[in-house]
Protein backbone atom coordinates (compact mmCIF):
# COMPACT_ATOMS: atom_id res chain seq x y z
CA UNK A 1 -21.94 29.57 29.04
CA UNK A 2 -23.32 32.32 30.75
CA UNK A 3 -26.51 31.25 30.90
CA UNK A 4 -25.30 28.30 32.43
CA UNK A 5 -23.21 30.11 34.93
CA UNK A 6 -25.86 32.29 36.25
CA UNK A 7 -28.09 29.03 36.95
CA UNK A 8 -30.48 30.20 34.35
CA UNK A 9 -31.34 26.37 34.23
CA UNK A 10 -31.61 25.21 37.99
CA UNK A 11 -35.59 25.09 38.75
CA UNK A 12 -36.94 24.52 35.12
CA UNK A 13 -38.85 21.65 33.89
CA UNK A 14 -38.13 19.38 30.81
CA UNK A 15 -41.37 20.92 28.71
CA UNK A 16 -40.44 18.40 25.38
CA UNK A 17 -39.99 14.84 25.26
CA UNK A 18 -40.75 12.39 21.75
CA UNK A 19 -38.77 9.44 22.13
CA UNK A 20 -35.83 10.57 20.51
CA UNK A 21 -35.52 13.99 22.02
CA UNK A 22 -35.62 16.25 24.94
CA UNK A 23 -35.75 19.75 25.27
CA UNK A 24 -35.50 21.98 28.19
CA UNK A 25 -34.41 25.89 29.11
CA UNK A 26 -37.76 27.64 28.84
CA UNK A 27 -37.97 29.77 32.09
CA UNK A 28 -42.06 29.60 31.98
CA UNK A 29 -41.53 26.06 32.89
CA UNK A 30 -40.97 27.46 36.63
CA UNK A 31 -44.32 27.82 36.39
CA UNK A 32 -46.65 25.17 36.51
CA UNK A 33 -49.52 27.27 35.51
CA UNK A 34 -48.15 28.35 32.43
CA UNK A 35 -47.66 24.67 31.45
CA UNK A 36 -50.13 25.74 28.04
CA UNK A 37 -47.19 28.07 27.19
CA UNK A 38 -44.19 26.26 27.87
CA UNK A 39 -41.35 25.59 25.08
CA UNK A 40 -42.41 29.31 24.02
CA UNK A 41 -40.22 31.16 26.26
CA UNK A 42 -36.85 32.13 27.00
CA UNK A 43 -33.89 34.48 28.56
CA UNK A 44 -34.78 37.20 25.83
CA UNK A 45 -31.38 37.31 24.42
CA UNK A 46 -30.79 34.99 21.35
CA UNK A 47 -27.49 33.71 21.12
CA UNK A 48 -26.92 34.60 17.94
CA UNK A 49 -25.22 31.39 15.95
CA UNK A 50 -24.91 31.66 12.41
CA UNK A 51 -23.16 28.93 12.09
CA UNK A 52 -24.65 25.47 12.14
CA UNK A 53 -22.21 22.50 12.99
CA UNK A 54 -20.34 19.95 11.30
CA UNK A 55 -20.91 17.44 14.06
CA UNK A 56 -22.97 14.71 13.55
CA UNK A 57 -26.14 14.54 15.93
CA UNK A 58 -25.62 11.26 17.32
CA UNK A 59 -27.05 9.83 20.50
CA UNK A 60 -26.37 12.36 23.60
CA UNK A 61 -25.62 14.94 21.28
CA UNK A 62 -26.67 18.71 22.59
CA UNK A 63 -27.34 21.67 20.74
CA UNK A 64 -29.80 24.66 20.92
CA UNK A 65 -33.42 24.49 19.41
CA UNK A 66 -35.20 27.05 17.65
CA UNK A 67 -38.73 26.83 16.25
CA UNK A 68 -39.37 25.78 12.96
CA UNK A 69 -40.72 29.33 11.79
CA UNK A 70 -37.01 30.71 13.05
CA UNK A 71 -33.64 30.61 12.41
CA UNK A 72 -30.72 29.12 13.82
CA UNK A 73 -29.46 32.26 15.29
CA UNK A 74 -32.94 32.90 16.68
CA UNK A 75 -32.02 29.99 19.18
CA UNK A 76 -31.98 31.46 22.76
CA UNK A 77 -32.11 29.18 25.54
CA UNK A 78 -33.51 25.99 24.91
CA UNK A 79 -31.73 23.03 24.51
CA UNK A 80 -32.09 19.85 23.15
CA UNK A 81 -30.44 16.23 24.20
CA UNK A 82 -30.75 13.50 21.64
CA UNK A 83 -31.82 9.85 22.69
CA UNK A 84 -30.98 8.76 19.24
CA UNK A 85 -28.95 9.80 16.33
CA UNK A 86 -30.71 12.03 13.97
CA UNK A 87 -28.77 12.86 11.06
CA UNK A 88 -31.47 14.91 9.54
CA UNK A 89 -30.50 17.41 12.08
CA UNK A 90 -26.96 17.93 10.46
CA UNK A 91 -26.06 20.96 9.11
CA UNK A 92 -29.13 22.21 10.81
CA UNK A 93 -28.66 23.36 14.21
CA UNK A 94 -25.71 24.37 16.61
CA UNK A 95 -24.12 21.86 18.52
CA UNK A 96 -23.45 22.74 21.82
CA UNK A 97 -21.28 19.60 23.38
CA UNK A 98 -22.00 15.36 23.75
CA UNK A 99 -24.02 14.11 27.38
CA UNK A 100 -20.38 12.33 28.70
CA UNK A 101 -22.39 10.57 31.44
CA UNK A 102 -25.79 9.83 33.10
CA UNK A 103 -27.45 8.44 29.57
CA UNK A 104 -29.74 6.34 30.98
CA UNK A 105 -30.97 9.57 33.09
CA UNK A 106 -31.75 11.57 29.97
CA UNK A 107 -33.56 8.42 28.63
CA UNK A 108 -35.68 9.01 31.59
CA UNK A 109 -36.51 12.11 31.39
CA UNK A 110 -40.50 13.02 31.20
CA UNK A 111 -42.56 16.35 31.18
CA UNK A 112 -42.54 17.99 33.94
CA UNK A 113 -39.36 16.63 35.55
CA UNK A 114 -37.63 19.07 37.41
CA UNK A 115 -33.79 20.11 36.27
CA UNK A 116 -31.94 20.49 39.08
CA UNK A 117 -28.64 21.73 37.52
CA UNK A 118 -26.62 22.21 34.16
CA UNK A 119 -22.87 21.87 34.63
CA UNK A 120 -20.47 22.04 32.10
CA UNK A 121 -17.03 20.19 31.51
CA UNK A 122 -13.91 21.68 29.98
């Protein structure tokens, strides 16, 4: 939330995309210079989850990545949006919230596209 807030978000780039995912949050991404090093970075404070969900990752499901060498509580600022379910992410990661609307721009979404903003919705 704070994160979010503080427009840590406005200005970066989406630096992932496979056709079931995208990720974004990496502040390097600012940066198109230091495109060799993006999806590496982030606001230097993990978040700390423990916990992973119970939700289901379904299509336009959110939650924070972490690399594969990592933890979950080693997530920091990256985030992930799923174009399809994957249920082999269960269990796995935490779930952050569900895209409500504006599917068919996430399914869009290419490296380097430019994120304008992150709002939230109580």
């Amino acid at each position: 939330l704070d994160l979010v807030k503080t427009n840590f978000y406005r200005g970066q780039r989406v630096h992932h995309v496979q056709p079931g995912i995208v990720q974004f949050g990496d502040p390097q991404t600012r940066n198109m210079q230091k495109a060799p090093d993006w999806g590496f970075g982030g606001s230097g404070r993990p978040i700390g989850v423990k916990e992973t969900s119970k939700h289901t990752f379904d299509r336009g499901a959110v939650g924070y990545a972490y690399r594969t060498d990592q933890r979950p509580e080693d997530a920091d600022s990256q985030i992930f949006i799923l174009r399809i379910a994957n249920p082999t992410l269960n269990g796995k990661y935490a779930y952050l919230g569900h895209v409500t609307k504006g599917m068919e721009v996430v399914d869009k979404l290419a490296v380097p596209d430019l994120i304008k903003n992150v709002t939230l919705k109580p």
